[in-house]
C-alpha atoms as a PDB file:
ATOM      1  CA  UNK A   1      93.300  29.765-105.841  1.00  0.00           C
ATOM      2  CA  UNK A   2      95.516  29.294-109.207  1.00  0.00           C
ATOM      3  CA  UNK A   3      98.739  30.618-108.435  1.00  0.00           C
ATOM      4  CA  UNK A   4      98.308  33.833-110.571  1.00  0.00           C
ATOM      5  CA  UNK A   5     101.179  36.194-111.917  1.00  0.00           C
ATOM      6  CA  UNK A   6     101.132  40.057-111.596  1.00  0.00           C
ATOM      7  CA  UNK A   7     103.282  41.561-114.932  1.00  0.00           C
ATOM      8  CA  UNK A   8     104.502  44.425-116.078  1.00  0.00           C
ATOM      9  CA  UNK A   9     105.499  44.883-119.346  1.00  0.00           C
ATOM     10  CA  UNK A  10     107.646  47.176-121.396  1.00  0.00           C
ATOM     11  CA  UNK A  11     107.763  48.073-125.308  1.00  0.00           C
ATOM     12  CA  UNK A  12     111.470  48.010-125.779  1.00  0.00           C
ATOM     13  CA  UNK A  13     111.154  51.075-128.609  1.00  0.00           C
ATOM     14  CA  UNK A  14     108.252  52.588-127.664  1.00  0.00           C
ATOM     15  CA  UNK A  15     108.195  53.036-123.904  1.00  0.00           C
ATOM     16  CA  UNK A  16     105.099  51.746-123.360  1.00  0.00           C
ATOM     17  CA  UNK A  17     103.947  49.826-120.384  1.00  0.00           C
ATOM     18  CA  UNK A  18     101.396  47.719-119.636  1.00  0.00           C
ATOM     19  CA  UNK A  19     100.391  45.848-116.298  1.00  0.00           C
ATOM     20  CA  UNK A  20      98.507  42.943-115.864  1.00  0.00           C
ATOM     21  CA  UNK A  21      97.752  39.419-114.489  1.00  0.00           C
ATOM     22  CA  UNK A  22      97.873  36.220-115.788  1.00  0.00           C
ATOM     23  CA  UNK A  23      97.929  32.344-114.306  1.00  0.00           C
ATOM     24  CA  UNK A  24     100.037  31.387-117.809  1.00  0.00           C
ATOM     25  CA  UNK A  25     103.731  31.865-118.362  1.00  0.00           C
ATOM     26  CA  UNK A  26     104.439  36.042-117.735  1.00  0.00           C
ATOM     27  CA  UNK A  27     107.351  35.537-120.369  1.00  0.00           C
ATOM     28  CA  UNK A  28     105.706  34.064-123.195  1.00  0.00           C
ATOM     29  CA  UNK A  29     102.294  35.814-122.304  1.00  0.00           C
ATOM     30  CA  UNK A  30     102.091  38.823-124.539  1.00  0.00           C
ATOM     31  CA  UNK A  31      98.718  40.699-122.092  1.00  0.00           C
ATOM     32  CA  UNK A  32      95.243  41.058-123.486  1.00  0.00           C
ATOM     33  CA  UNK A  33      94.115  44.951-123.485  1.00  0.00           C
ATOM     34  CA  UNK A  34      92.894  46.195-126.495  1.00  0.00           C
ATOM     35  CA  UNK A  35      95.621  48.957-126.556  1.00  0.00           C
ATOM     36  CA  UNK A  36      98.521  47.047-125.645  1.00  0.00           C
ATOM     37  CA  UNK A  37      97.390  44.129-128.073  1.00  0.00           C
ATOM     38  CA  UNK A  38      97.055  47.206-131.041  1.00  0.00           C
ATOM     39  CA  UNK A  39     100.817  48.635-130.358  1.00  0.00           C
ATOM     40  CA  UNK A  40     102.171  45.029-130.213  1.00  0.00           C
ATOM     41  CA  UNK A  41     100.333  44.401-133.625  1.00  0.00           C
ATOM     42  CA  UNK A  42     102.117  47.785-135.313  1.00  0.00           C
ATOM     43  CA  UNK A  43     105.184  48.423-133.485  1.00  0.00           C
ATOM     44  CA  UNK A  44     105.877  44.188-132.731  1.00  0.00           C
ATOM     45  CA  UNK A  45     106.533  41.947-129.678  1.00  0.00           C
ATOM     46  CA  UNK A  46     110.381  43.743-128.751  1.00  0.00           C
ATOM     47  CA  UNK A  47     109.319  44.059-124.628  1.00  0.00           C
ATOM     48  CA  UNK A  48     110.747  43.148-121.639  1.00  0.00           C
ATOM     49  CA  UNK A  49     108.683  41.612-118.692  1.00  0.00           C
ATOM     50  CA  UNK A  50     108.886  41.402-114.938  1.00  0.00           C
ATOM     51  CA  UNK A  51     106.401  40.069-112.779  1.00  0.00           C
ATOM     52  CA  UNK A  52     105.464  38.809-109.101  1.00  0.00           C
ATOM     53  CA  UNK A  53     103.719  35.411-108.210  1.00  0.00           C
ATOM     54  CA  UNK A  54     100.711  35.335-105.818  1.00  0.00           C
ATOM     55  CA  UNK A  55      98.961  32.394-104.334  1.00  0.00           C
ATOM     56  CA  UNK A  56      97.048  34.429-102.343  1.00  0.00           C
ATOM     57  CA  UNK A  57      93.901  35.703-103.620  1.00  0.00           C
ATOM     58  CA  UNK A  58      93.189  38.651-101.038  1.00  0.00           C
ATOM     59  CA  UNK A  59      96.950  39.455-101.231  1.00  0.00           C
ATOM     60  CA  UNK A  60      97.187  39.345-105.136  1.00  0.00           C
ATOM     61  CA  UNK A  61      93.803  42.102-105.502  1.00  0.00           C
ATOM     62  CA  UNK A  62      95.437  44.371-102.838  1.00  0.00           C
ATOM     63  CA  UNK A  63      98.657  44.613-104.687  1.00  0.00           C
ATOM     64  CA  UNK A  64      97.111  44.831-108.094  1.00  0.00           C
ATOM     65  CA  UNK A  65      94.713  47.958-106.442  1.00  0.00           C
ATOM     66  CA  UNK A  66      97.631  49.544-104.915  1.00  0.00           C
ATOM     67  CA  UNK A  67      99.552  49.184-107.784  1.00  0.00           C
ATOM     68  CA  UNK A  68      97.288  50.642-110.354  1.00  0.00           C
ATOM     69  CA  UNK A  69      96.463  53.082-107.897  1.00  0.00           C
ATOM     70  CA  UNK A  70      99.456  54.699-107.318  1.00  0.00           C
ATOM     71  CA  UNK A  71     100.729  54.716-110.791  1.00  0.00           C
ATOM     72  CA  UNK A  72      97.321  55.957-112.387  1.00  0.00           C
ATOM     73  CA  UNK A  73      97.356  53.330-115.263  1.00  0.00           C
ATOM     74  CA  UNK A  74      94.311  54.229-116.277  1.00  0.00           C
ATOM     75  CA  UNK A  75      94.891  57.863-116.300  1.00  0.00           C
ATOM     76  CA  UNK A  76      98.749  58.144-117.919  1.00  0.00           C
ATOM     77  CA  UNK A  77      99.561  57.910-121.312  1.00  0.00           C
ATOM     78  CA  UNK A  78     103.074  56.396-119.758  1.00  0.00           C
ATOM     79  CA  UNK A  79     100.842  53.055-119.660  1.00  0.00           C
ATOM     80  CA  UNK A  80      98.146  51.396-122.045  1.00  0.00           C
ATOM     81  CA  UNK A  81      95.814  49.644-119.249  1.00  0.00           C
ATOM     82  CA  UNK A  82      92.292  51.273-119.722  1.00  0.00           C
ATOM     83  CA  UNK A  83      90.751  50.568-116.446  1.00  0.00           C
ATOM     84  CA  UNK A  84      92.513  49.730-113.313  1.00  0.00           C
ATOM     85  CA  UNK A  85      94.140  46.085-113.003  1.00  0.00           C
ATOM     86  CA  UNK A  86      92.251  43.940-109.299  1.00  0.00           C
ATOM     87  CA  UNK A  87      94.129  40.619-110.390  1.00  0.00           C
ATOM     88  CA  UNK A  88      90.688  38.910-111.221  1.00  0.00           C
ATOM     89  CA  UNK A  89      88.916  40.308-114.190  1.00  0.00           C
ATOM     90  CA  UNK A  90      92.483  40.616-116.268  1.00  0.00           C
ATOM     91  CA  UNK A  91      92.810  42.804-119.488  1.00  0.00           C
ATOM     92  CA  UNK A  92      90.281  45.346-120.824  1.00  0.00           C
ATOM     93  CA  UNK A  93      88.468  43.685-123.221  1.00  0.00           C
ATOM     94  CA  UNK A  94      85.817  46.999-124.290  1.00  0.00           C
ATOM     95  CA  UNK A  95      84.388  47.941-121.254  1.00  0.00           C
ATOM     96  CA  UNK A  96      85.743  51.122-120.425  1.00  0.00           C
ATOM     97  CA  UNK A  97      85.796  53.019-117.417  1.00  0.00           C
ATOM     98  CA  UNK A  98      85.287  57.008-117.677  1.00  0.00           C
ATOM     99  CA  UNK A  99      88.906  57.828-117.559  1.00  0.00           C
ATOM    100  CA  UNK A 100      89.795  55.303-120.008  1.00  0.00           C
ATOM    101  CA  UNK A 101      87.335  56.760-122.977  1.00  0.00           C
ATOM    102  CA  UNK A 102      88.019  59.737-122.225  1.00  0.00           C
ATOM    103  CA  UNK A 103      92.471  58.674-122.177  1.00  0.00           C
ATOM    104  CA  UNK A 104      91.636  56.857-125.613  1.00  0.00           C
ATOM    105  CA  UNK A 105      89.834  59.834-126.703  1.00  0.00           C
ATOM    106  CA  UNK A 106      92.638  62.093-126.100  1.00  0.00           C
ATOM    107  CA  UNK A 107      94.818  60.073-127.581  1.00  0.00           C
ATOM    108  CA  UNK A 108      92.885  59.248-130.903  1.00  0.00           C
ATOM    109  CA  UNK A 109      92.544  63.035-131.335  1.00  0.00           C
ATOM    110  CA  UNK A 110      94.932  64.812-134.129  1.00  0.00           C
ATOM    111  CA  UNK A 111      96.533  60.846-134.370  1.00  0.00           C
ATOM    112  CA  UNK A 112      99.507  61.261-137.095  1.00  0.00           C
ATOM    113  CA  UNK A 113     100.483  57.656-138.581  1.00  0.00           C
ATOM    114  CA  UNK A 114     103.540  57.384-140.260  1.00  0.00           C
ATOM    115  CA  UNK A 115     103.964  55.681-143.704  1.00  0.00           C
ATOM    116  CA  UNK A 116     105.615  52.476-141.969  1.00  0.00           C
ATOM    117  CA  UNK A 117     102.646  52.940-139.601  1.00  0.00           C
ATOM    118  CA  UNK A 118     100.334  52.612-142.294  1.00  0.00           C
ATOM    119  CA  UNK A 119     102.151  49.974-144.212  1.00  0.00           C
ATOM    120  CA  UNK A 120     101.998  47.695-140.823  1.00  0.00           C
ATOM    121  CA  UNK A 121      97.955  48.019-140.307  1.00  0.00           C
ATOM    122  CA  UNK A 122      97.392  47.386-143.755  1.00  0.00           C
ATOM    123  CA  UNK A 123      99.722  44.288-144.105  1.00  0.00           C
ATOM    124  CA  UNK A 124      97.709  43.066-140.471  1.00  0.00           C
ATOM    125  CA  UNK A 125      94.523  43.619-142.250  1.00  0.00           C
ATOM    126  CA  UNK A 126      94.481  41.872-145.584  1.00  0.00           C
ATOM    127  CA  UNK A 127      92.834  38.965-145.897  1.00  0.00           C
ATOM    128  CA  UNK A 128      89.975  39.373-143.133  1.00  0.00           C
ATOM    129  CA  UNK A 129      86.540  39.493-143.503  1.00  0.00           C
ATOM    130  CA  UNK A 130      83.801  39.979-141.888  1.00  0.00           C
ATOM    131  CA  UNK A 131      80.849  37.089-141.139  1.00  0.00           C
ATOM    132  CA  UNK A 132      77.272  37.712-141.736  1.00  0.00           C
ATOM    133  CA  UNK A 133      76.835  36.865-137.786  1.00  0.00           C
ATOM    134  CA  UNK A 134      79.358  39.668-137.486  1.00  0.00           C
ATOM    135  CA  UNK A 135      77.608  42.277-139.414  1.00  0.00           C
ATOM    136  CA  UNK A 136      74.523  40.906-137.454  1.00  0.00           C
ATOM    137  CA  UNK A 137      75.795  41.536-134.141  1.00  0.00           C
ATOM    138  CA  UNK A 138      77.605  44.993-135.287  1.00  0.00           C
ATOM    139  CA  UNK A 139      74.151  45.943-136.630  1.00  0.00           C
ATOM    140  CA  UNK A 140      72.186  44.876-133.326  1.00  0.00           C
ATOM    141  CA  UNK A 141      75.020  47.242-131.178  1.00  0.00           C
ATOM    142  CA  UNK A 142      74.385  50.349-133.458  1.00  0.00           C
ATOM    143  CA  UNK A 143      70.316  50.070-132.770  1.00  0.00           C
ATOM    144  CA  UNK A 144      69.176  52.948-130.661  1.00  0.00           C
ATOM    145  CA  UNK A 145      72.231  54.941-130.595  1.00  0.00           C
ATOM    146  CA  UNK A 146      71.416  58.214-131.326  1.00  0.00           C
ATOM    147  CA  UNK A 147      73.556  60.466-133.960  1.00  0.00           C
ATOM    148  CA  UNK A 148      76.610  62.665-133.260  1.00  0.00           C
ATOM    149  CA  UNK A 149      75.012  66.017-134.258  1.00  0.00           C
ATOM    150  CA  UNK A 150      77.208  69.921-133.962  1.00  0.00           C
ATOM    151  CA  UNK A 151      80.515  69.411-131.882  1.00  0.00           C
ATOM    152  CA  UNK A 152      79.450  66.199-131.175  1.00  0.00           C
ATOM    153  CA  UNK A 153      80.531  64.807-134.441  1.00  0.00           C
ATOM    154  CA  UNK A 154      84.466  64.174-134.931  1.00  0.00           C
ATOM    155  CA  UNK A 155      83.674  65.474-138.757  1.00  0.00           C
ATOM    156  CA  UNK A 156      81.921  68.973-137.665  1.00  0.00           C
ATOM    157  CA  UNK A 157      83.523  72.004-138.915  1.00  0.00           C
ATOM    158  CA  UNK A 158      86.201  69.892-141.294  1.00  0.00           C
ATOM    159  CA  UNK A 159      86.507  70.268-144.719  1.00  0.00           C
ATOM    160  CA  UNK A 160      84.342  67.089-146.955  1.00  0.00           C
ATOM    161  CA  UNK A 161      86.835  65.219-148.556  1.00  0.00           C
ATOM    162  CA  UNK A 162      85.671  66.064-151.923  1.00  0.00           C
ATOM    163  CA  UNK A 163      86.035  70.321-150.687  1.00  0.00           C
ATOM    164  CA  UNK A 164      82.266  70.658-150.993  1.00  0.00           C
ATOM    165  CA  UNK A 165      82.218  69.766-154.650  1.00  0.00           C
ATOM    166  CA  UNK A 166      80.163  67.352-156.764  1.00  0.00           C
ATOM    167  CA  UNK A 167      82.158  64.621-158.129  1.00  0.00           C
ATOM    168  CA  UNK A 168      81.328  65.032-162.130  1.00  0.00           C
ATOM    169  CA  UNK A 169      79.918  62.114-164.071  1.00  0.00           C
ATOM    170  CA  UNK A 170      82.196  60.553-166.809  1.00  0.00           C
ATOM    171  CA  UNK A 171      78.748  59.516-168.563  1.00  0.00           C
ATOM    172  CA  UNK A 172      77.642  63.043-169.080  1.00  0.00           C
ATOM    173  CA  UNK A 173      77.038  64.483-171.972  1.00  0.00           C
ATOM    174  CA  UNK A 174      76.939  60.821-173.735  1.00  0.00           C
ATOM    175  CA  UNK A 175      74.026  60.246-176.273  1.00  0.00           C
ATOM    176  CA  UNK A 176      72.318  56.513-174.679  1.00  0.00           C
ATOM    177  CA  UNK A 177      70.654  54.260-177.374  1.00  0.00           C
ATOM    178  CA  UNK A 178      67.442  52.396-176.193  1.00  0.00           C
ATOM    179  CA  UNK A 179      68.840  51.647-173.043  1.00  0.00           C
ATOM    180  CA  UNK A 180      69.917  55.045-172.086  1.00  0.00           C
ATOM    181  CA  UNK A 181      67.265  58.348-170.723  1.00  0.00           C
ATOM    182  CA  UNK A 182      63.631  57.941-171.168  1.00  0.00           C
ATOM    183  CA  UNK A 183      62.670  60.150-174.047  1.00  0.00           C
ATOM    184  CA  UNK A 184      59.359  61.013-172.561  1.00  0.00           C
ATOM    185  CA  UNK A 185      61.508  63.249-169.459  1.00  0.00           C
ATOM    186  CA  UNK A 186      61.706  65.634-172.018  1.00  0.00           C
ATOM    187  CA  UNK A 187      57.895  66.110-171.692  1.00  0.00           C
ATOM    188  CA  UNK A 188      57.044  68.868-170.098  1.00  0.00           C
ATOM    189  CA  UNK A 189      54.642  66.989-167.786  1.00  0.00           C
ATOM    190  CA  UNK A 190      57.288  64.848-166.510  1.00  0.00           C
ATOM    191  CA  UNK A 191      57.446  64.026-162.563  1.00  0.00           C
ATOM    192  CA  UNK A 192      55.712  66.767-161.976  1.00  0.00           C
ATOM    193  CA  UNK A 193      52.688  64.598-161.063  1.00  0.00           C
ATOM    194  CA  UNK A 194      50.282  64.885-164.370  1.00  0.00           C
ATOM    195  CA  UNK A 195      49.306  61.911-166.211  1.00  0.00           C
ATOM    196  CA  UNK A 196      51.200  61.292-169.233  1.00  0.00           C
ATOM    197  CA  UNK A 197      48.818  62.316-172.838  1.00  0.00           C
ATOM    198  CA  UNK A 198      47.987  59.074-174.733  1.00  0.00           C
ATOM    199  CA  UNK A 199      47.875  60.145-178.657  1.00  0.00           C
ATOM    200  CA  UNK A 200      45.589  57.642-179.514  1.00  0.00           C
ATOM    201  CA  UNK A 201      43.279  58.015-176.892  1.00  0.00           C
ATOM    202  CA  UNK A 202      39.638  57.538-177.639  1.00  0.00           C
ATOM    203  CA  UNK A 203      40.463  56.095-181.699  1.00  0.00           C
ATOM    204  CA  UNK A 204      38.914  52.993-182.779  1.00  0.00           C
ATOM    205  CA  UNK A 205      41.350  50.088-184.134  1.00  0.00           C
ATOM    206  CA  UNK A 206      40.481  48.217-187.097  1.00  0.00           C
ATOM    207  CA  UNK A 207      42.427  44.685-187.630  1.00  0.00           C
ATOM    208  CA  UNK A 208      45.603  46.549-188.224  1.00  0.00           C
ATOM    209  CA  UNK A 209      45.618  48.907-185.455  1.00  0.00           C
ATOM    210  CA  UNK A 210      44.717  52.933-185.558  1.00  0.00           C
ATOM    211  CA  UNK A 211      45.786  53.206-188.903  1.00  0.00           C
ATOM    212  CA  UNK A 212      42.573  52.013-190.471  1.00  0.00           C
ATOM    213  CA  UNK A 213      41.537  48.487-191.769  1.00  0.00           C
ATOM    214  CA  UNK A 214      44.196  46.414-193.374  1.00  0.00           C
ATOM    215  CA  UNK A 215      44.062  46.345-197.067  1.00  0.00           C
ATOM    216  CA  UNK A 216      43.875  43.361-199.256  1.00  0.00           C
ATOM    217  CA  UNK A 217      44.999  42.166-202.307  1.00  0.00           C
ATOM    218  CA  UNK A 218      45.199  39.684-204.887  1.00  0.00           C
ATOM    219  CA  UNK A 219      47.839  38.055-206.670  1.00  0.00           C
ATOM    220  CA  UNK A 220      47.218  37.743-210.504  1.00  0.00           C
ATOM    221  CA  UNK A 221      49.466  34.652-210.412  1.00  0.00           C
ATOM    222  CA  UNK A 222      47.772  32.196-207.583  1.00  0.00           C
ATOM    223  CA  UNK A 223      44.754  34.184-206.938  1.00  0.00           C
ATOM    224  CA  UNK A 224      45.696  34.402-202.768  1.00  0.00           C
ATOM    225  CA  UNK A 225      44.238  37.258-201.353  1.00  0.00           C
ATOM    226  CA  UNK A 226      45.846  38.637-198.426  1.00  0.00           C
ATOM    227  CA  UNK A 227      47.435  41.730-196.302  1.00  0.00           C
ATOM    228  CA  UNK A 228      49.159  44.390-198.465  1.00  0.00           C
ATOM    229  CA  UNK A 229      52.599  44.146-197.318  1.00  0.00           C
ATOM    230  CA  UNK A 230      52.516  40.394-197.215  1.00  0.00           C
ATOM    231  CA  UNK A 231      51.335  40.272-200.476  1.00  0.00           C
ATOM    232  CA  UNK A 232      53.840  42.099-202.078  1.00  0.00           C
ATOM    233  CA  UNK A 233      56.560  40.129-200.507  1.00  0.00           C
ATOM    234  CA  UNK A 234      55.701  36.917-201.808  1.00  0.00           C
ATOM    235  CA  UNK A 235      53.395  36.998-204.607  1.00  0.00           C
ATOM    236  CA  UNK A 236      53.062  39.250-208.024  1.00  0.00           C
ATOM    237  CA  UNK A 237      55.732  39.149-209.491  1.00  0.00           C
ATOM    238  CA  UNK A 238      57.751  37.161-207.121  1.00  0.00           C
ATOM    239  CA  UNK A 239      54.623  34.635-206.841  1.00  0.00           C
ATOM    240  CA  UNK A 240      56.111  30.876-206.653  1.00  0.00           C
ATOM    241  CA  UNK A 241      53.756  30.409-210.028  1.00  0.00           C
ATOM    242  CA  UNK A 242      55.617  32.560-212.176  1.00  0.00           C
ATOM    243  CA  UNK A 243      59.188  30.669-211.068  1.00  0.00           C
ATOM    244  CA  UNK A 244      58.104  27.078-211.557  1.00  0.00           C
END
């Protein structure tokens, strides 16, 4: 086997331990459980490490057994490890035992970050995005799960964020030109599932529409006949005759 390294590590400011294994340098090695790699990324890298070297593989999973074992890693909040360390399958990487939702859980539960706090997760966080073969995979995970409902829900029995209020439109009140309200919802008949009343149903058009046939004159000038309006544009007494 790969000669493989048992560690223990401290947070210098925190207290914080984690223990793991790894076959790369225990000094320069930072660990890989999604706890411990979350408190490095707020609080920063100030730990101290000590750690054993085994060449034996049946001897390296009985000490890392005993070990976890007998301090309850898993269990105390003295330690980050989520599941218990064998010296083969290394950090926790999401799978969770019982213990460890239930420690993460617990700890998660009245959480009170302090403004430095803050300031570090939000600094860590700029700048990344998410790929659409993230939101893919994210999406697939969430398929089937079924809803928190009652006590089940970490929002149930909290006060909304808004207090139970609407949030008030800034447009309200404001008088839209032709690309504002429909009109016609002040119909009585509107969305309520009746057909809207045409006011020129069942009228016969003439060439100009319901109004009647057009009307047609002459102009004295050029003798052109046409439609009213047109007419009185452009001929009588504006005719091109009467200028030349």
């Amino acid at each position: 086997m790969k000669p493989t390294y048992l560690y223990i590590k401290q947070h210098n400011k925190t207290g914080l331990k984690y223990f793991g294994k790894t076959t790369q340098d225990p000094e320069k090695y930072l660990g890989s459980g999604i706890r411990w790699r979350n408190h490095l990324r707020v609080h920063g890298n100030d730990i101290t490490t000590t750690w054993t070297l085994y060449t034996n593989k049946e001897e390296l999973m009985a000490a890392a057994l005993l070990f976890s074992e007998t301090n309850k890693i898993s269990e105390s909040s003295e330690w980050a490890n989520l599941k218990p360390e064998n010296g083969l399958d290394g950090g926790d990487h999401g799978k969770l035992t019982d213990d460890g939702r239930r420690r993460k859980s617990e700890a998660m539960k009245n959480r009170k970050l302090s403004d430095e706090t803050r300031k570090k997760i939000s600094e860590s966080n700029k700048g990344k995005t998410r790929t659409l073969e993230q939101n893919a995979a994210n999406s697939e995970r969430q398929k089937g799960k079924p809803g928190l409902l009652g006590p089940q829900n970490g929002q149930y029995g909290k006060t909304p964020w808004n207090k139970g209020l609407s949030i008030p439109s800034p447009n309200k009140g404001k008088k839209y030109k032709s690309s504002g309200p429909n009109p016609n919802k002040s119909h009585p008949a509107w969305n309520k599932g009746m057909t809207m009343p045409n006011p020129n149903k069942g009228k016969k058009y003439g060439p100009s529409g319901p109004s009647g046939p057009m009307t047609k004159l002459t102009c004295p000038h050029c003798n052109k006949e046409g439609g009213a309006s047109m007419m009185k544009r452009y001929h009588f007494d504006l005719c091109k005759l009467i200028q030349q």
